[in-house]
N, C-alpha and C. Protein backbone atom coordinates (compact mmCIF):
# COMPACT_ATOMS: atom_id res chain seq x y z
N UNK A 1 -9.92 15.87 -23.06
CA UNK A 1 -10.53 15.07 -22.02
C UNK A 1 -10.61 13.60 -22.44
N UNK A 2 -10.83 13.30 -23.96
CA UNK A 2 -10.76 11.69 -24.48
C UNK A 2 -9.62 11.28 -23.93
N UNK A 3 -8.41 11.69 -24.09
CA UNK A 3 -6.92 10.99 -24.12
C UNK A 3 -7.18 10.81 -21.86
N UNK A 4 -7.75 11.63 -21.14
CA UNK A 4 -7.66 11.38 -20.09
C UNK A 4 -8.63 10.36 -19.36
N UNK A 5 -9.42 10.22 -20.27
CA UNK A 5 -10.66 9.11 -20.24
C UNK A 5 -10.23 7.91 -20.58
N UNK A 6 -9.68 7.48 -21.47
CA UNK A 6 -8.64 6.37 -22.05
C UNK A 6 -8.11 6.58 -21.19
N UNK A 7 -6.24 7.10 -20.65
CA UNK A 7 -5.42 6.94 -19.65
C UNK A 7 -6.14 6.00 -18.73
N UNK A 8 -7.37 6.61 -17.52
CA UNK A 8 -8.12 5.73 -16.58
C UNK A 8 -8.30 4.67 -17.05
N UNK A 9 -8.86 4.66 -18.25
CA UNK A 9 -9.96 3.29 -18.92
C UNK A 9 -8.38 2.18 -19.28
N UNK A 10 -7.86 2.94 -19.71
CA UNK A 10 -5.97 1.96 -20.06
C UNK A 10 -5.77 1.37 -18.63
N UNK A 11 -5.73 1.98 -17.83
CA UNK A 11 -4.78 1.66 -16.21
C UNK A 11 -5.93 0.70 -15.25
N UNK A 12 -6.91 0.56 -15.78
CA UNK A 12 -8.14 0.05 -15.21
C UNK A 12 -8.13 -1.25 -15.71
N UNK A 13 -7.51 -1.64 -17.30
CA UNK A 13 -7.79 -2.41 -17.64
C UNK A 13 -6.47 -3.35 -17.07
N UNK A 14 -5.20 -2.19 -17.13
CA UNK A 14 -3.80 -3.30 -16.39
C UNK A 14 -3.97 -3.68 -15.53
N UNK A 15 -5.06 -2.50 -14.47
CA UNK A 15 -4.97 -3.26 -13.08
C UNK A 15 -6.05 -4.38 -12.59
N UNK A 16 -6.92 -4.61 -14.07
CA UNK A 16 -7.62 -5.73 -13.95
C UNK A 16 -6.73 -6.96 -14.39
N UNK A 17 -5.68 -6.44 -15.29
CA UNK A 17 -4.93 -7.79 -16.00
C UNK A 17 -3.92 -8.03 -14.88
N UNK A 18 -3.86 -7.59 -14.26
CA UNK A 18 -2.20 -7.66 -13.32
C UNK A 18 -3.42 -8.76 -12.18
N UNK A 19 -4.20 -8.38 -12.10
CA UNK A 19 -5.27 -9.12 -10.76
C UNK A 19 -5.29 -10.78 -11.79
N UNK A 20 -6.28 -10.87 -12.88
CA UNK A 20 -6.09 -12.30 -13.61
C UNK A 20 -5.03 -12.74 -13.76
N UNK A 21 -3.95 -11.87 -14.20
CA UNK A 21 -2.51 -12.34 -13.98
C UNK A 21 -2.26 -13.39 -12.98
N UNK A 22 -2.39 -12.57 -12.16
CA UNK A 22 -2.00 -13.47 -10.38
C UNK A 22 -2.93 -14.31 -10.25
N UNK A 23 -4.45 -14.41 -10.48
CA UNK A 23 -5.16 -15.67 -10.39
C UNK A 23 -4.44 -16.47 -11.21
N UNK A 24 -4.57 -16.39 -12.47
CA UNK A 24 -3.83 -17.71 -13.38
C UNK A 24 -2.22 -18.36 -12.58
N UNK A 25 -1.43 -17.73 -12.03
CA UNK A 25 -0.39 -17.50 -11.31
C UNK A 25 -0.66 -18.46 -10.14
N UNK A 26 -1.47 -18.02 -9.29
CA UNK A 26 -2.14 -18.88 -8.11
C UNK A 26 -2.89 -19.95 -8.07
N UNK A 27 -3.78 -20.28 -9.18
CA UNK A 27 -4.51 -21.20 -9.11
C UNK A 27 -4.05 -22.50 -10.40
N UNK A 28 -4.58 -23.57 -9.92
CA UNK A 28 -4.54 -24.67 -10.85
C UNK A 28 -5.39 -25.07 -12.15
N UNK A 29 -5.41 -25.75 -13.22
CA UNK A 29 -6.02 -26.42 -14.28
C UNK A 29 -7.41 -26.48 -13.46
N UNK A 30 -8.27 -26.04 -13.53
CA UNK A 30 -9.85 -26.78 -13.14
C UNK A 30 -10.25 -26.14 -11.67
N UNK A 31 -9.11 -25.62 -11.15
CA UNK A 31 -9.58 -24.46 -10.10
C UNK A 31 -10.24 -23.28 -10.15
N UNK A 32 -11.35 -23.24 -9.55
CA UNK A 32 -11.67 -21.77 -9.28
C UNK A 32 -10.72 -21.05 -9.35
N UNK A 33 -10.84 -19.80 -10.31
CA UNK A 33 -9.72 -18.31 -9.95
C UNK A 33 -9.39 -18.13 -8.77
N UNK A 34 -8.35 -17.70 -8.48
CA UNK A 34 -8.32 -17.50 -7.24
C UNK A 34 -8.11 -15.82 -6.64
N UNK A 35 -8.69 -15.61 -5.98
CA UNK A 35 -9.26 -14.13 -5.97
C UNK A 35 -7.58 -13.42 -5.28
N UNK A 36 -8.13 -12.22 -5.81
CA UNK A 36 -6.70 -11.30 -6.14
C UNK A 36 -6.38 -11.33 -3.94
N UNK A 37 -5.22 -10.87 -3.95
CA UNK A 37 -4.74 -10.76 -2.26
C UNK A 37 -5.27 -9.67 -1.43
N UNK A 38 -5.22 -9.57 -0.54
CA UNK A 38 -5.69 -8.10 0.11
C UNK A 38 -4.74 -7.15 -0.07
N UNK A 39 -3.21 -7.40 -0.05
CA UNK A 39 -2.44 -6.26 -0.48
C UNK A 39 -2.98 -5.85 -1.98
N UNK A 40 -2.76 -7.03 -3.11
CA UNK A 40 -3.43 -6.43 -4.37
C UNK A 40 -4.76 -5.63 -4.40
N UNK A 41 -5.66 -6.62 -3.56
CA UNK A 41 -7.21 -5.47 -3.69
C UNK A 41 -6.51 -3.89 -3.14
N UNK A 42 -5.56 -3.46 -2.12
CA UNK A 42 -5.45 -2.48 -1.64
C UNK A 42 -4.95 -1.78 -2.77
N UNK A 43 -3.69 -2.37 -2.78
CA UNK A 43 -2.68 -1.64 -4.09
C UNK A 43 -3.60 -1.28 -5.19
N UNK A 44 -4.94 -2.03 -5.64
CA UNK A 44 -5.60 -1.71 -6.95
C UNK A 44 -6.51 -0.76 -6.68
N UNK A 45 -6.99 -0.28 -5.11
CA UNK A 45 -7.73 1.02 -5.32
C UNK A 45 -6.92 1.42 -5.12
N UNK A 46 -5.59 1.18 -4.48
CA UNK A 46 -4.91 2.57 -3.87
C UNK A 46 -4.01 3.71 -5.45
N UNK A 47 -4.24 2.46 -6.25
CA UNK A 47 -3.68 3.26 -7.77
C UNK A 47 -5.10 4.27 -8.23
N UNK A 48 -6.13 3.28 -7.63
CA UNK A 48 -7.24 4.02 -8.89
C UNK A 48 -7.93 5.04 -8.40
N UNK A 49 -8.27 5.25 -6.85
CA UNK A 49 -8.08 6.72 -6.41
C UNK A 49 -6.99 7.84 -6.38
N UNK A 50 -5.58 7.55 -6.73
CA UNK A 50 -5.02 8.16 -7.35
C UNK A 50 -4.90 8.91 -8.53
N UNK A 51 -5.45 7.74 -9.43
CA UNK A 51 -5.85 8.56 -10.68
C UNK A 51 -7.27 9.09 -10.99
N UNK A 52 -7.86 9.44 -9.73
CA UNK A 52 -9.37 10.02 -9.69
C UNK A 52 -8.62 11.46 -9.12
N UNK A 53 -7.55 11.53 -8.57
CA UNK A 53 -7.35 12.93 -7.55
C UNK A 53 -7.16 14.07 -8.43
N UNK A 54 -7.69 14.93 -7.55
CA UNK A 54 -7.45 16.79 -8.90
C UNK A 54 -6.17 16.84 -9.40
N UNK A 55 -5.12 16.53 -8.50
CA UNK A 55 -3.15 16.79 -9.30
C UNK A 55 -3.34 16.17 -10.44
N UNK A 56 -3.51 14.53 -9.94
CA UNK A 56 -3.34 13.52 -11.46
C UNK A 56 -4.40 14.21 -12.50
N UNK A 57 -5.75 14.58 -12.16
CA UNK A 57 -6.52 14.88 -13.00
C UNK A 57 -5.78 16.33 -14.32
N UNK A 58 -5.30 17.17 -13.22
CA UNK A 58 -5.22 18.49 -13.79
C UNK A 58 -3.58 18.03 -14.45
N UNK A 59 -3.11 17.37 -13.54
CA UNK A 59 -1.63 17.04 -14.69
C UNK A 59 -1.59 16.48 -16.08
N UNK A 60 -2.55 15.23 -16.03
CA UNK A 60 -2.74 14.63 -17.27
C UNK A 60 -3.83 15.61 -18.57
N UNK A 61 -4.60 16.42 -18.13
CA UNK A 61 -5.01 17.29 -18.38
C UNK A 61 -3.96 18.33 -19.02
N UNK A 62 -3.17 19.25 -18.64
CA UNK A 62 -2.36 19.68 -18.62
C UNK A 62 -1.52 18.94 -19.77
N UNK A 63 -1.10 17.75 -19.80
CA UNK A 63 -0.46 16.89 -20.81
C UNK A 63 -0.73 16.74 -22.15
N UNK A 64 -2.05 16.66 -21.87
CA UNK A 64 -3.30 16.90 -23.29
C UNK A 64 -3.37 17.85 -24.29
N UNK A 65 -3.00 18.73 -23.63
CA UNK A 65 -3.52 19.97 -23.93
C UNK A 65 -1.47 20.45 -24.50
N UNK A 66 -0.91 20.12 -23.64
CA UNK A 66 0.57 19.92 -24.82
C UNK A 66 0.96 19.24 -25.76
N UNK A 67 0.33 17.89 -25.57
CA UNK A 67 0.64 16.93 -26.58
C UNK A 67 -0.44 17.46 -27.87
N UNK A 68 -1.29 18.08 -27.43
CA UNK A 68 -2.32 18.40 -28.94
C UNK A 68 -1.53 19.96 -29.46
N UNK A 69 -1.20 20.95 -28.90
CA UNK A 69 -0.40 21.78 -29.07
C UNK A 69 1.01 21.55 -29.98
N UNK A 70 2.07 20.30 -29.46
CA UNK A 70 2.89 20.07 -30.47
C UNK A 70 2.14 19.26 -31.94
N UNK A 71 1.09 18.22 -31.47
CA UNK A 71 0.51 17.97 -32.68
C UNK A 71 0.08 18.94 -34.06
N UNK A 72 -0.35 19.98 -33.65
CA UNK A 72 -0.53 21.00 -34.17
C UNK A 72 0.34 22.01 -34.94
N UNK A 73 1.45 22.28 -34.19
CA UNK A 73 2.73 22.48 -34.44
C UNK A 73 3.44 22.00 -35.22
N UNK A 74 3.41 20.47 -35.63
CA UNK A 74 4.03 19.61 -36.36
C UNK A 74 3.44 19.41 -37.86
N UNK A 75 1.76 19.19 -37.71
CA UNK A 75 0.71 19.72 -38.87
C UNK A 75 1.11 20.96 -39.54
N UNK A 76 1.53 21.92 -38.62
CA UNK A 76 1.65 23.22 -39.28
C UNK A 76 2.81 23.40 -40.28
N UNK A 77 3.86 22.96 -39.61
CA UNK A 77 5.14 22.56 -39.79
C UNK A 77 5.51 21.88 -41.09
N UNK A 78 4.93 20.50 -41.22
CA UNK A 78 4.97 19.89 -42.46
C UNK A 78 3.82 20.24 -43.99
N UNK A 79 2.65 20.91 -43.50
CA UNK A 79 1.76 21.77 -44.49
C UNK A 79 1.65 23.18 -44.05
N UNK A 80 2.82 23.83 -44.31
CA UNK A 80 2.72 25.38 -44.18
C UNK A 80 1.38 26.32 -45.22
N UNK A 81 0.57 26.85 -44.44
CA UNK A 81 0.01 27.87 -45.10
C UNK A 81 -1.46 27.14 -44.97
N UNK A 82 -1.68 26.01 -44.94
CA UNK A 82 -2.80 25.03 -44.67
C UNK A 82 -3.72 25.07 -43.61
N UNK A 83 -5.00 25.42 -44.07
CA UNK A 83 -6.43 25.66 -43.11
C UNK A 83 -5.82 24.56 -42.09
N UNK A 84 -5.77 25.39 -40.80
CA UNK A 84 -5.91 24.12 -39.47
C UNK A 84 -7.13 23.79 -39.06
């Protein structure tokens, strides 16, 4: 569940940097930021209720739970016989 908590907390933070992005982008030396567009405000929930939905949830989930499986596998692999 950490690695899927990060993922959100990762994609939260691009889609805050992709928004300052475009202010710095839009605005001038000594200007107010200039606030993200209405397509961007859309596009930035329309990603982040995406990655709230049960598929994305249970997929990345699902991912976790393989990627710690080959981790394990690979531990085992290179220290054979070794308390996991």
């Amino acid at each position: 569940m950490s690695f899927l908590l990060y993922f959100v907390s990762h994609v939260q933070d691009c889609v805050e940097g992709s928004v300052s992005v475009t202010k710095q982008r839009t605005g001038s030396i000594g200007d107010r930021p200039a606030r993200p567009t209405l397509l961007e405000q859309v596009l930035n929930q329309k990603r982040l209720s995406l990655l709230r939905s049960p598929e994305v949830v249970q997929f990345l989930q699902k991912q976790q739970q393989l990627l710690s499986q080959q981790a394990l596998e690979q531990r085992q692999q290179q220290f054979p016989g070794a308390p996991v």
